[in-house]
N, C-alpha and C. Protein backbone atom coordinates (compact mmCIF):
# COMPACT_ATOMS: atom_id res chain seq x y z
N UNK A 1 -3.48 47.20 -22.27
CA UNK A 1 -2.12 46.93 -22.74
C UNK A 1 -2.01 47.31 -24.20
N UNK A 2 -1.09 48.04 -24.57
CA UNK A 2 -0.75 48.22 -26.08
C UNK A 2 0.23 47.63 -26.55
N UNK A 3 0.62 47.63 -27.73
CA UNK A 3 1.17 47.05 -28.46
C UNK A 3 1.88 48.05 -29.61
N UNK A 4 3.16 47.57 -29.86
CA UNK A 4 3.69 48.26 -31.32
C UNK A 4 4.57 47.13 -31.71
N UNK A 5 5.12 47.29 -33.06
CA UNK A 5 5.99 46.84 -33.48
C UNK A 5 6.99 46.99 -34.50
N UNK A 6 8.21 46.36 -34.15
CA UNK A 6 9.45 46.98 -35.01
C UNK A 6 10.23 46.25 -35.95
N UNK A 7 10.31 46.38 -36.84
CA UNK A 7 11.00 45.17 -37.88
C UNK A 7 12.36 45.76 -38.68
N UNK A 8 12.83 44.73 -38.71
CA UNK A 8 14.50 45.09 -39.39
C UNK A 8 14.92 44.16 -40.48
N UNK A 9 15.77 44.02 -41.19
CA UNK A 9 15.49 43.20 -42.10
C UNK A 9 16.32 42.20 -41.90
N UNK A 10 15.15 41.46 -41.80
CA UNK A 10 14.74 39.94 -40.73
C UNK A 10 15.82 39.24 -41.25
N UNK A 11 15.44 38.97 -43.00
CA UNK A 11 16.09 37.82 -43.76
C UNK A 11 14.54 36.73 -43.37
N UNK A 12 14.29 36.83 -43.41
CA UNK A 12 12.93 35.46 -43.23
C UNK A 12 11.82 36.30 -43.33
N UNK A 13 10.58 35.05 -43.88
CA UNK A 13 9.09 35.90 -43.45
C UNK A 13 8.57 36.58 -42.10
N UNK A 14 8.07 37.88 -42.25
CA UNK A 14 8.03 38.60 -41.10
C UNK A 14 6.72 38.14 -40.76
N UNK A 15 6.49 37.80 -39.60
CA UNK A 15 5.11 38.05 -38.87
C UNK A 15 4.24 38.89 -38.97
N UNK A 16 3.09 38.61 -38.97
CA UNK A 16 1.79 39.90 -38.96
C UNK A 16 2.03 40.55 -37.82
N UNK A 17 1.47 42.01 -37.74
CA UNK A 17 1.44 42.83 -36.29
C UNK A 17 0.48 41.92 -35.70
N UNK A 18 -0.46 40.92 -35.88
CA UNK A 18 -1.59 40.58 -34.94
C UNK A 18 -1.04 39.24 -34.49
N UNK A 19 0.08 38.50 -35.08
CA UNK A 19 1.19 37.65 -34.38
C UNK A 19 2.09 37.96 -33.25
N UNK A 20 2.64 38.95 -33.61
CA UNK A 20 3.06 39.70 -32.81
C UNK A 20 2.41 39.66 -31.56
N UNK A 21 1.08 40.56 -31.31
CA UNK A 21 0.70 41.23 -30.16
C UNK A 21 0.28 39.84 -29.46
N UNK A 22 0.02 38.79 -30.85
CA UNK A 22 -0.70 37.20 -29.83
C UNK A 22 0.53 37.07 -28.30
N UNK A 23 2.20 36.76 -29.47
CA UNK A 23 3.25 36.96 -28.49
C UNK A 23 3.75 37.31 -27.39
N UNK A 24 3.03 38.47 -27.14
CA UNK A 24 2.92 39.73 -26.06
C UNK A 24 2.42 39.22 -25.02
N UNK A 25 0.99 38.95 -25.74
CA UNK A 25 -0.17 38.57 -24.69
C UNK A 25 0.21 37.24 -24.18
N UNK A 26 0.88 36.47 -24.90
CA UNK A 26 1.30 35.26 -24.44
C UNK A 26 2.60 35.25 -23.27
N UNK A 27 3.39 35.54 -23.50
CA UNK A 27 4.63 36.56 -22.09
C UNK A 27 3.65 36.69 -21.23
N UNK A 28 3.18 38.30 -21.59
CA UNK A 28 2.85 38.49 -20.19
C UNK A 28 1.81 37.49 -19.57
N UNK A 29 0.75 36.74 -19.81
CA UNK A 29 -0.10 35.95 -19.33
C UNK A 29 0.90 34.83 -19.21
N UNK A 30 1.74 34.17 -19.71
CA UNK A 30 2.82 33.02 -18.57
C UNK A 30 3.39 33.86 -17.53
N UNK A 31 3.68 34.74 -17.04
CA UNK A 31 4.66 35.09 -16.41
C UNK A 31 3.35 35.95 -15.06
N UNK A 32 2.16 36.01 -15.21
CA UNK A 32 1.28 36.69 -14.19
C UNK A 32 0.62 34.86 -13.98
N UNK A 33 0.67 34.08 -14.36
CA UNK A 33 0.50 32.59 -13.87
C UNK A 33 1.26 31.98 -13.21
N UNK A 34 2.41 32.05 -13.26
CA UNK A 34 3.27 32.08 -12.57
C UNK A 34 3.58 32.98 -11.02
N UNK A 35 3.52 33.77 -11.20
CA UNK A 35 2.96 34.62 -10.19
C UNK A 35 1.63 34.61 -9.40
N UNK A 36 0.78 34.04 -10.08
CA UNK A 36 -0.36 33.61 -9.38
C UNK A 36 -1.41 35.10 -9.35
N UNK A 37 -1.30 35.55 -10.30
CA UNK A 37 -2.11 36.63 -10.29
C UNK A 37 -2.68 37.37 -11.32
N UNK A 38 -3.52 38.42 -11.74
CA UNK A 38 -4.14 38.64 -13.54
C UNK A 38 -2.50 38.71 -13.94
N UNK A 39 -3.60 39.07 -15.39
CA UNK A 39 -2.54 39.46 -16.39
C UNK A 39 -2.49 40.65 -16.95
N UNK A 40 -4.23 41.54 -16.62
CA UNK A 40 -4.73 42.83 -16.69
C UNK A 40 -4.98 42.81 -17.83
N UNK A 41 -5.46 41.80 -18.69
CA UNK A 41 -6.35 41.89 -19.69
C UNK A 41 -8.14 41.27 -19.78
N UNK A 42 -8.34 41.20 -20.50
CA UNK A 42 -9.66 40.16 -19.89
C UNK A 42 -9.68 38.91 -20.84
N UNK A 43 -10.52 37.58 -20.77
CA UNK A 43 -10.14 36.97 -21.73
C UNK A 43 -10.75 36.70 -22.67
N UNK A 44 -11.73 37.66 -23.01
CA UNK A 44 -11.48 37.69 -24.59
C UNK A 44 -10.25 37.69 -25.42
N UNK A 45 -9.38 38.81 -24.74
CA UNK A 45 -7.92 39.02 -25.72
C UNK A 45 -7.10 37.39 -25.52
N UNK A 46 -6.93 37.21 -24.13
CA UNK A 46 -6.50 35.64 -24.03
C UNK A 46 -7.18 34.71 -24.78
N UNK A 47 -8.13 34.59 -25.10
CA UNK A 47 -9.31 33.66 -26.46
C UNK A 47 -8.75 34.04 -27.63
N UNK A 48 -8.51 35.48 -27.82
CA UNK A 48 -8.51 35.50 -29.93
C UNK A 48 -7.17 35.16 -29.51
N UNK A 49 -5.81 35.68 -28.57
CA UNK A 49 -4.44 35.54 -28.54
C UNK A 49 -4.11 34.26 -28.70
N UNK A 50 -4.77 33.27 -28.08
CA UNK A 50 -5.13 31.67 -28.22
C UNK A 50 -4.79 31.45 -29.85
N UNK A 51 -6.12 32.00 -30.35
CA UNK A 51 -6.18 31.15 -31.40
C UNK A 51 -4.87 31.54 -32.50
N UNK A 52 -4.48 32.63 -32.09
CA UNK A 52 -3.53 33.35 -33.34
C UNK A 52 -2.16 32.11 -33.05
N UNK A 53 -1.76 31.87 -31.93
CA UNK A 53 -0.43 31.33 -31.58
C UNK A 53 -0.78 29.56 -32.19
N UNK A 54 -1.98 29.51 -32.80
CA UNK A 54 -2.02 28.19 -33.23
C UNK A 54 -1.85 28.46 -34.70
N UNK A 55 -1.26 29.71 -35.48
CA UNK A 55 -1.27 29.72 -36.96
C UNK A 55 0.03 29.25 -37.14
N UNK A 56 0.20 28.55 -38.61
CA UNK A 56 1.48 27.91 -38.96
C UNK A 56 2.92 28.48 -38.56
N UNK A 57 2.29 29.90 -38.89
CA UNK A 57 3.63 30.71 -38.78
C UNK A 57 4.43 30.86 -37.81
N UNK A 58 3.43 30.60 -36.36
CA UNK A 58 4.19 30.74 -35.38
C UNK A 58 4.53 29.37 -34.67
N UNK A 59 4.20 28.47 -35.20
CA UNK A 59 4.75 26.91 -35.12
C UNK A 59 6.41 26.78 -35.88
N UNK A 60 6.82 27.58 -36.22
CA UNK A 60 8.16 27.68 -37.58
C UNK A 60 9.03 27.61 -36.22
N UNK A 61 10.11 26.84 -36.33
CA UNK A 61 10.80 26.72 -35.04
C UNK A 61 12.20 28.36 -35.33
N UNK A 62 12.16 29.11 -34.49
CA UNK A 62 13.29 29.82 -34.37
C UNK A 62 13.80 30.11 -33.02
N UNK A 63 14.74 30.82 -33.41
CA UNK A 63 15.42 31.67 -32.19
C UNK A 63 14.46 32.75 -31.47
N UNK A 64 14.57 32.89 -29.73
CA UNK A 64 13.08 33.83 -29.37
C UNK A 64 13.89 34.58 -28.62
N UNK A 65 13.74 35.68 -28.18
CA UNK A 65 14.52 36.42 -27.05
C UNK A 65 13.20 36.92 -26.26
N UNK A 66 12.76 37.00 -24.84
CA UNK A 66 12.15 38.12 -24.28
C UNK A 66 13.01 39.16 -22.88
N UNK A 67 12.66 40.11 -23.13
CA UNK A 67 13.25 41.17 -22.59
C UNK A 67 12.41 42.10 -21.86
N UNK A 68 12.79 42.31 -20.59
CA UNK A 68 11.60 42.95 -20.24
C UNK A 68 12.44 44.40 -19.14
N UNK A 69 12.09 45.18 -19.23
CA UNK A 69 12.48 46.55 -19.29
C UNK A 69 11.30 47.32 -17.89
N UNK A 70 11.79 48.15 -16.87
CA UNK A 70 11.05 48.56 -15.94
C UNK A 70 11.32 50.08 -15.96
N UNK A 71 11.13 51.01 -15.90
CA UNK A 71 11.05 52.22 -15.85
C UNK A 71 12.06 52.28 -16.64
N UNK A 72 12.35 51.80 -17.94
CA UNK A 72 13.45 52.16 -19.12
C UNK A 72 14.98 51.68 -18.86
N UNK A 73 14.61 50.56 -17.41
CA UNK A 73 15.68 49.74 -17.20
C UNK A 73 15.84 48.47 -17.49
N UNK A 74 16.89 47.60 -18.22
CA UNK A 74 16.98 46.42 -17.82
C UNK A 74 16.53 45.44 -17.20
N UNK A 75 15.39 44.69 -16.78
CA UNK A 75 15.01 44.07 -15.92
C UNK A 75 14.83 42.59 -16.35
N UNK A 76 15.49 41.87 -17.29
CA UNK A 76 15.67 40.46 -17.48
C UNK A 76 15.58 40.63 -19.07
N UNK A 77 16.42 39.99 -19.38
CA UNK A 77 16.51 39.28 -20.82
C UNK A 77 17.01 37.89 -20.88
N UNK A 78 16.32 37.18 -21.38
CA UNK A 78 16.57 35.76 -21.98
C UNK A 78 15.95 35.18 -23.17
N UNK A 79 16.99 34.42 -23.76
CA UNK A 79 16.39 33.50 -25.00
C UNK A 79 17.37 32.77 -25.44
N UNK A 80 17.35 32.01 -26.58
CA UNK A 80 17.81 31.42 -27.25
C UNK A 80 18.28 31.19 -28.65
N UNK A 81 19.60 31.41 -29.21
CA UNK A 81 20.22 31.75 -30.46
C UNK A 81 19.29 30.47 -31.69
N UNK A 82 19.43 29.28 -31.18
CA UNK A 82 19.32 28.24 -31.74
C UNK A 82 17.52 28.03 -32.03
N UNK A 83 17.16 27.41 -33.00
CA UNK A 83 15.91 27.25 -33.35
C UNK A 83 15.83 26.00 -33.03
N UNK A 84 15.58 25.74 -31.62
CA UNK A 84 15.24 24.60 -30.79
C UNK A 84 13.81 24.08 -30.82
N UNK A 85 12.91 25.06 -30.79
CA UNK A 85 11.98 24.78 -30.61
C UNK A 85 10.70 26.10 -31.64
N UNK A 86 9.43 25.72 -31.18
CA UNK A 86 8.28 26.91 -32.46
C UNK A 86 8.54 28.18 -31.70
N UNK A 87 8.40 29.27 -32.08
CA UNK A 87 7.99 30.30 -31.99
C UNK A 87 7.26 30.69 -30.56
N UNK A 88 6.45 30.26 -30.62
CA UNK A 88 5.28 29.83 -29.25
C UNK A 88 5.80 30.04 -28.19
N UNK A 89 6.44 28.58 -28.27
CA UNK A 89 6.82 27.71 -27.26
C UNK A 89 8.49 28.57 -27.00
N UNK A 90 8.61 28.97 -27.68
CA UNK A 90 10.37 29.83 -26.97
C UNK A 90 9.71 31.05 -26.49
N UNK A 91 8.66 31.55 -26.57
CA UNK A 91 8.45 33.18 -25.93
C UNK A 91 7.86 32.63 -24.43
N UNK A 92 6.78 31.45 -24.66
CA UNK A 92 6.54 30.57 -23.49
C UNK A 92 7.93 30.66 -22.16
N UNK A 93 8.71 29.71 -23.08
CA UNK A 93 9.75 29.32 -21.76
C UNK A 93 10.52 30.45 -21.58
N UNK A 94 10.82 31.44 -22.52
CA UNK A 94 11.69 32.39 -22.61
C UNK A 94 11.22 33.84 -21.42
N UNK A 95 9.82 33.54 -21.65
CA UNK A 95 9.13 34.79 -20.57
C UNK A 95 9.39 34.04 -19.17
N UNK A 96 8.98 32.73 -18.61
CA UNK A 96 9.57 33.00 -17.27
C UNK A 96 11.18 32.70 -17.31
N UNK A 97 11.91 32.56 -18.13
CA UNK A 97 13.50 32.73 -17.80
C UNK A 97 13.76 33.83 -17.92
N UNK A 98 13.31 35.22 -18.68
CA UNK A 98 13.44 36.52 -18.45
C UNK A 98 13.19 36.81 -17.02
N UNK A 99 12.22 36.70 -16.86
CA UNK A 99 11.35 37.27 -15.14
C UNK A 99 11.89 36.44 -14.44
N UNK A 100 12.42 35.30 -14.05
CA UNK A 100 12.41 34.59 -12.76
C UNK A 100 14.12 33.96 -12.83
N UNK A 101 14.63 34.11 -14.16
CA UNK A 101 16.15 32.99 -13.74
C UNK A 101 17.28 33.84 -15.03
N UNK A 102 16.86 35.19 -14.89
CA UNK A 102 18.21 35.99 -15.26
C UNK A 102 18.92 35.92 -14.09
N UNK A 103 20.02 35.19 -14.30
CA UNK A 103 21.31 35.99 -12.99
C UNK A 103 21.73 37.10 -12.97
N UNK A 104 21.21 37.79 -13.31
CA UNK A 104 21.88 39.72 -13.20
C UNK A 104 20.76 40.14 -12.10
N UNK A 105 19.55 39.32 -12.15
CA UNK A 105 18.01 40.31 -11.91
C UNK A 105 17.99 38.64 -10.38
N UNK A 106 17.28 39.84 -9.09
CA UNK A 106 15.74 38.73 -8.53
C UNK A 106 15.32 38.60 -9.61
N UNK A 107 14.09 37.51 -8.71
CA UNK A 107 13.08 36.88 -9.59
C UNK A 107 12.07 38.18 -9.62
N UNK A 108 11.30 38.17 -10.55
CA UNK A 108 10.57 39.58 -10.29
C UNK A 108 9.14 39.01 -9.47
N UNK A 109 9.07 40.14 -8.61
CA UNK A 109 8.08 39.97 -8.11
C UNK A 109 6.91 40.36 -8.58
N UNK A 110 5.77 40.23 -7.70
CA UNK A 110 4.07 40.17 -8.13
C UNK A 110 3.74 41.87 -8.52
N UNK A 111 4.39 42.78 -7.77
CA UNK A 111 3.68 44.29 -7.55
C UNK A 111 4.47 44.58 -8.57
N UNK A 112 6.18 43.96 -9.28
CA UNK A 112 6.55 44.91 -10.58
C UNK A 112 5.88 44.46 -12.40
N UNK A 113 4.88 43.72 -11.80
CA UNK A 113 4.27 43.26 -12.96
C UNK A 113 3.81 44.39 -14.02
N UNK A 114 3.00 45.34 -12.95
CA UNK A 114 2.05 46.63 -14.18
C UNK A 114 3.00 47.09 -14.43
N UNK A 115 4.34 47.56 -13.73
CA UNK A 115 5.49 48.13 -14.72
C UNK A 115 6.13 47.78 -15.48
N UNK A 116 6.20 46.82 -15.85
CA UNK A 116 7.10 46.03 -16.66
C UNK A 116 6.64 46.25 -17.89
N UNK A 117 7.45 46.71 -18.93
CA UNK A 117 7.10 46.54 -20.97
C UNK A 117 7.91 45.27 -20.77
N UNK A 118 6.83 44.33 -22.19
CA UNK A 118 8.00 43.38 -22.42
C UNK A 118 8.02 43.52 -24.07
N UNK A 119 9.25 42.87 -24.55
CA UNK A 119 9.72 43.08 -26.03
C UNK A 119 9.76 41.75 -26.26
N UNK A 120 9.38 41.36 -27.57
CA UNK A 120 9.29 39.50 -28.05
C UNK A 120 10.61 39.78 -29.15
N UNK A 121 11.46 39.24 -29.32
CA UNK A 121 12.19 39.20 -30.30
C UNK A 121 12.51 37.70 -30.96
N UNK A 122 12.37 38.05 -32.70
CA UNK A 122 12.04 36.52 -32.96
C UNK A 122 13.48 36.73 -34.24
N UNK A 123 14.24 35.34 -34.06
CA UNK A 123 16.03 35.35 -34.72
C UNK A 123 15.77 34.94 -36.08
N UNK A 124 16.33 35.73 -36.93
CA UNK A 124 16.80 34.80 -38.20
C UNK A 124 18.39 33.78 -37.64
N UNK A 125 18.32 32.69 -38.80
CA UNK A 125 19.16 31.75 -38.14
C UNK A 125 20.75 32.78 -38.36
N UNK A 126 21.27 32.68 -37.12
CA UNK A 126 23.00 33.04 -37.03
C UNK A 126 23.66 32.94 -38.49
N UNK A 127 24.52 33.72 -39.22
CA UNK A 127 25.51 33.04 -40.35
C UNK A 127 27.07 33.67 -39.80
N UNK A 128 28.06 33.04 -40.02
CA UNK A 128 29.10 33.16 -40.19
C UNK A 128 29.89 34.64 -40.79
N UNK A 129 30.35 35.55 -39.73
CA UNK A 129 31.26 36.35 -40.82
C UNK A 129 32.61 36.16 -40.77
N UNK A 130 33.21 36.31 -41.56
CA UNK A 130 34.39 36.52 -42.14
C UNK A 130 35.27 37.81 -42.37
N UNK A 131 36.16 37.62 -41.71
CA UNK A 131 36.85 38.53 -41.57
C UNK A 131 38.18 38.73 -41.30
N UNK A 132 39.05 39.83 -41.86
CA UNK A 132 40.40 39.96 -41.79
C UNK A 132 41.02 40.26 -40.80
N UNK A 133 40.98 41.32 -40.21
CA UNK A 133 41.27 42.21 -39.33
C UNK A 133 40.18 43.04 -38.32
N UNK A 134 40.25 43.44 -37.19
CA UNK A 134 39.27 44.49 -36.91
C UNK A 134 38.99 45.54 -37.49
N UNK A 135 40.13 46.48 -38.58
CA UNK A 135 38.97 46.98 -39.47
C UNK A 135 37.80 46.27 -40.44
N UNK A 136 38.28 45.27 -40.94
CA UNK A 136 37.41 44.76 -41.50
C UNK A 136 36.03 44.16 -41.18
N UNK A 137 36.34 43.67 -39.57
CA UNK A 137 35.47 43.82 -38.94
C UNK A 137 34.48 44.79 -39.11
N UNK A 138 34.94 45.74 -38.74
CA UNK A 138 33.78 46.90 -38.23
C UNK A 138 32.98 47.53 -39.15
N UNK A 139 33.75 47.17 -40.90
CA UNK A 139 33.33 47.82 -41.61
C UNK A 139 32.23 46.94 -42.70
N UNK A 140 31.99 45.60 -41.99
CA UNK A 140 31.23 44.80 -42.43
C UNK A 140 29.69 44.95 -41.57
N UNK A 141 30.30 44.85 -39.77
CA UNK A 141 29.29 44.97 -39.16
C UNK A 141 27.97 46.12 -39.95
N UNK A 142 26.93 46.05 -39.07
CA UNK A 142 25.35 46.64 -39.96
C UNK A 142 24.76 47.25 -38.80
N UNK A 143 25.24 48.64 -38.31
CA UNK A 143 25.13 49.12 -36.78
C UNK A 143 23.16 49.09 -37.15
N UNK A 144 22.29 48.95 -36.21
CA UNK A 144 21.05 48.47 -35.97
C UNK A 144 20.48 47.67 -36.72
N UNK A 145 20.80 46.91 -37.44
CA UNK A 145 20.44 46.06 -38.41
C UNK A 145 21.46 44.66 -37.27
N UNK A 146 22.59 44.07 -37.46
CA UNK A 146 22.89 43.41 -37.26
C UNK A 146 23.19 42.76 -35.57
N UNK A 147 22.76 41.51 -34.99
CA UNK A 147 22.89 41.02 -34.04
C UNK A 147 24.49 40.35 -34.13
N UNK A 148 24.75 40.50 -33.07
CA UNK A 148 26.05 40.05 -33.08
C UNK A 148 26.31 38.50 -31.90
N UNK A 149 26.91 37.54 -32.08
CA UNK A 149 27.26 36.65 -31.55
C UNK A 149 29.21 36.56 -31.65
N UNK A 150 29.55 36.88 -30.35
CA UNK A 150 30.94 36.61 -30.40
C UNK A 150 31.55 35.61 -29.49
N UNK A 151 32.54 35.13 -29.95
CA UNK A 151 33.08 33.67 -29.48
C UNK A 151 34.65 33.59 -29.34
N UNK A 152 35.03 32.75 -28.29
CA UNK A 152 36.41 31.98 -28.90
C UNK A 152 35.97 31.41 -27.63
N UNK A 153 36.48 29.88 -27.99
CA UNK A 153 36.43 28.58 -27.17
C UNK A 153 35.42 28.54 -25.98
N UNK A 154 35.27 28.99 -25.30
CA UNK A 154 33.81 28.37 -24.32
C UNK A 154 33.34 29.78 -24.21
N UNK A 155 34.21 30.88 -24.15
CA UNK A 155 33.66 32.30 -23.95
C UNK A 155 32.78 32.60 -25.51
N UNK A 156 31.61 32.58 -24.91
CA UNK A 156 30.33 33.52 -25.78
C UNK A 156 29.25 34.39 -25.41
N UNK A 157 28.78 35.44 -25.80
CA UNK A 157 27.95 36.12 -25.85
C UNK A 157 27.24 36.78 -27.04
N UNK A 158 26.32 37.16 -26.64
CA UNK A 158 25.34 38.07 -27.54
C UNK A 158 25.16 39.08 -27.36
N UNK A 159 24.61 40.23 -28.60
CA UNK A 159 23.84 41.43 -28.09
C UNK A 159 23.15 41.52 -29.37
N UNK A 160 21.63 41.51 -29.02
CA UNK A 160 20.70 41.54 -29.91
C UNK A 160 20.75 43.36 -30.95
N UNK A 161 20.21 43.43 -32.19
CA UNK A 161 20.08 44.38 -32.34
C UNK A 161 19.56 45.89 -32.01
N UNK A 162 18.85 45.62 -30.95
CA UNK A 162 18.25 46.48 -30.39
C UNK A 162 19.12 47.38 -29.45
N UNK A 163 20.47 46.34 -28.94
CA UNK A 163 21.50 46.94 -28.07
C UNK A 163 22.21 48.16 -28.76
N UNK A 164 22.07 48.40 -29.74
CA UNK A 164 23.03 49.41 -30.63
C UNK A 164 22.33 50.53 -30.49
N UNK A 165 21.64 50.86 -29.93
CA UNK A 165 20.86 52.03 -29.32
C UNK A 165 21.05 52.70 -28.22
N UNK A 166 22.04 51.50 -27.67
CA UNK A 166 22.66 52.22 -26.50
C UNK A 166 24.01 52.27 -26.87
N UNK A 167 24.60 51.47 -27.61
CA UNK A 167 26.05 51.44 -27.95
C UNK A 167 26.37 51.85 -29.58
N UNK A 168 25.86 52.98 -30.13
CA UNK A 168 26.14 53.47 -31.37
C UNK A 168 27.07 52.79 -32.32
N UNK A 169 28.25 53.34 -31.58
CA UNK A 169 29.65 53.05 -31.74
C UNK A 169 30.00 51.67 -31.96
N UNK A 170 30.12 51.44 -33.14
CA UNK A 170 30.39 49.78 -33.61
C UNK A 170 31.67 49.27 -32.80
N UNK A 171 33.18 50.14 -32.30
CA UNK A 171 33.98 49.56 -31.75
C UNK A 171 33.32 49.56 -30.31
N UNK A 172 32.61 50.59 -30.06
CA UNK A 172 32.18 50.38 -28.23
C UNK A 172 31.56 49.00 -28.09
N UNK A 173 30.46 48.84 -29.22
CA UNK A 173 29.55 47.83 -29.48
C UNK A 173 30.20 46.48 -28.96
N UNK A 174 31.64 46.10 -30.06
CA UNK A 174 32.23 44.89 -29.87
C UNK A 174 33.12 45.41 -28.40
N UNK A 175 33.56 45.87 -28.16
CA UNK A 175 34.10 46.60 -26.93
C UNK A 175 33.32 45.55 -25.75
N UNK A 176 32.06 46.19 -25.59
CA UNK A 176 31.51 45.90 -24.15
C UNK A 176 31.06 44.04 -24.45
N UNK A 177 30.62 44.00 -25.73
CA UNK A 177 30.28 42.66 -26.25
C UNK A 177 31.71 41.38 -25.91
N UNK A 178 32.78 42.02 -25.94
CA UNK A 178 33.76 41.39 -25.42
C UNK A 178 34.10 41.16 -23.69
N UNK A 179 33.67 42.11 -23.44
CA UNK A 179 33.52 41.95 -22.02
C UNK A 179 32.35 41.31 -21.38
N UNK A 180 31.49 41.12 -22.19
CA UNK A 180 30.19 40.16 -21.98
C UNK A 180 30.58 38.96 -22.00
N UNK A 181 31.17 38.59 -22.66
CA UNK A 181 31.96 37.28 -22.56
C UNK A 181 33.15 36.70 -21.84
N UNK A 182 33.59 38.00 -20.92
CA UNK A 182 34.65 37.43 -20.02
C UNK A 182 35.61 37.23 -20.73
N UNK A 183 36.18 37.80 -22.07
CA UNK A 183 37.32 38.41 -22.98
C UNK A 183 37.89 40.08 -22.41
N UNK A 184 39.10 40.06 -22.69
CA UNK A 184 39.41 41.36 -22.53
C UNK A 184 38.88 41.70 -23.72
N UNK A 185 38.50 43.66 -23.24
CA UNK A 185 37.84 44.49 -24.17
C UNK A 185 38.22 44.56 -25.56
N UNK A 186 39.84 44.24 -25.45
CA UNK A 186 40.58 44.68 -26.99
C UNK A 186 39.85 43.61 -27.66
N UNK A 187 39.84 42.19 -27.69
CA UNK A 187 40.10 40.88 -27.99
C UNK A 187 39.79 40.97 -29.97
N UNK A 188 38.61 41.62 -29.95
CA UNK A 188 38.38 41.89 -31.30
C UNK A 188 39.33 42.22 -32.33
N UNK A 189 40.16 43.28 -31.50
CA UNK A 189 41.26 44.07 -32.40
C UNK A 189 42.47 43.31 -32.76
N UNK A 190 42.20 42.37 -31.74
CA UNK A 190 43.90 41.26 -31.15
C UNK A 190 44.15 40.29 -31.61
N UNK A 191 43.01 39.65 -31.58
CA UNK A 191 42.71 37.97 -31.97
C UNK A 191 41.61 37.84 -32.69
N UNK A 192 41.93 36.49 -33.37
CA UNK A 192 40.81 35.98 -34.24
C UNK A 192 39.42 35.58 -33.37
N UNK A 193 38.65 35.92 -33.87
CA UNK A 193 37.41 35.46 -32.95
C UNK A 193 36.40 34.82 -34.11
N UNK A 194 35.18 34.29 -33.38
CA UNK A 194 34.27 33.45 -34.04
C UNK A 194 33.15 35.00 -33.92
N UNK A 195 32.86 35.00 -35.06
CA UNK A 195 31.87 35.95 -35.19
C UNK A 195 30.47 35.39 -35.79
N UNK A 196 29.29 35.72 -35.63
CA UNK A 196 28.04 35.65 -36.55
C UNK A 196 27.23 36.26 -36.23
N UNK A 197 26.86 36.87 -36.95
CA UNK A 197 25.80 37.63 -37.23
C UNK A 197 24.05 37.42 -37.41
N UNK A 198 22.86 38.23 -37.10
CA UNK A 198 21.77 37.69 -37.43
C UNK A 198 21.09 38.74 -37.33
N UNK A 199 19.56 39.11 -37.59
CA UNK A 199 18.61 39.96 -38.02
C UNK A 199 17.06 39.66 -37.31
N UNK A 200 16.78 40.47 -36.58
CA UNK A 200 15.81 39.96 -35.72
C UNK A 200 13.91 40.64 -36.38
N UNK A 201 12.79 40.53 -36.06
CA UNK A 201 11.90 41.37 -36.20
C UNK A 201 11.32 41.04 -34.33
N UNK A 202 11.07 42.41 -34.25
CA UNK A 202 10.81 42.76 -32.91
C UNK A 202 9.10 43.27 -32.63
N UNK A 203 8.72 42.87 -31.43
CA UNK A 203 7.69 43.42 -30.78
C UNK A 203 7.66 44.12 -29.25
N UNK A 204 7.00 44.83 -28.84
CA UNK A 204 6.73 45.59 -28.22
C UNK A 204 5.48 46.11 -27.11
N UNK A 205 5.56 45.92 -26.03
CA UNK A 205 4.53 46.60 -25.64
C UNK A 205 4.45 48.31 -25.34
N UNK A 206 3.37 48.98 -25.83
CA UNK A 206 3.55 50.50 -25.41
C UNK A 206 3.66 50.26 -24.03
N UNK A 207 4.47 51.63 -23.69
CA UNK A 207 4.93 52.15 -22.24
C UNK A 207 4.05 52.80 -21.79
């Protein structure tokens, strides 16, 4: 299994790459336990990965996302905006709610395990933007730099920074991000909305 990693500017202390890959190894080994089957490493790497997920840093409670991707598709994303809980412990619960309790996805099964990359994404806390209008909007947004959280009254969604890779286009961006939320597409342009923003540092497994 390999490893890379991608960082953006976080706003918080960034993790070591060897935090990181602990992360990795930690996903995929909950989520092949769960399954009841390896993890296709041996455990030595599960021993040093051990000890790394016991350093302070990754005890720091934040926001975790894992995402896990199958032949360059979509195949579960879940996490959590809020710094509920350490570091650890959100890639923990966050890897089997990716794999087993996305409602878009089955649960994944045992044989799509070796295909699967998974991505650890760890949140700086949400802040508030402010804003006039939808130009002003758009011209604040931070196309791959900024995570977006959009709102009005029970309708919310997310799209992590990494989504802007598929959606360039800062109006497409809030566009489909509005429709993630069960808002019409305009809503941005129309109405006041609850916006915030955030900055992630990302990990990776090679493909």
């Amino acid at each position: 299994m390999g490893g890379g990693v991608e960082d953006r500017d976080v706003g918080m202390s960034p993790l070591a790459e060897h935090q990181g890959r602990a992360l990795l190894v930690l996903a995929r080994r909950t989520i092949a336990q769960r399954l009841g089957q390896p993890a296709g490493f041996d455990e030595d790497v599960w021993r040093e990965a051990e000890a790394v997920l016991a350093e302070p840093a990754l005890q720091v409670h934040r926001g975790t996302f894992v995402t896990l991707t199958s032949n360059g598709q979509l195949r579960g994303c879940i996490g959590s905006l809020a710094a509920v809980e350490s570091i650890a412990d959100g890639v923990r619960h966050n890897a089997i709610s990716a794999a087993f309790g996305d409602p878009r996805f089955g649960p994944l099964a045992g044989a799509e395990l070796v295909g699967v990359v998974i991505e650890v994404s760890i949140l700086s806390a949400p802040r508030s933007l402010a804003y006039t209008d939808g130009a002003d909007l758009l011209a604040k947004l931070r196309p791959h730099v900024h995570g977006v959280i959009l709102g009005k009254g029970a309708a919310r969604a997310t799209f992590l920074p990494q989504v802007w890779s598929q959606l360039p286009d800062p109006a497409s961006f809030l566009d489909h991000l509005c429709l993630k939320a069960l808002l019409p597409m305009d809503a941005w342009r129309c109405e006041p909305l609850d916006i915030q923003t955030y900055t992630v540092q990302y990990f990776h497994e090679s493909c």
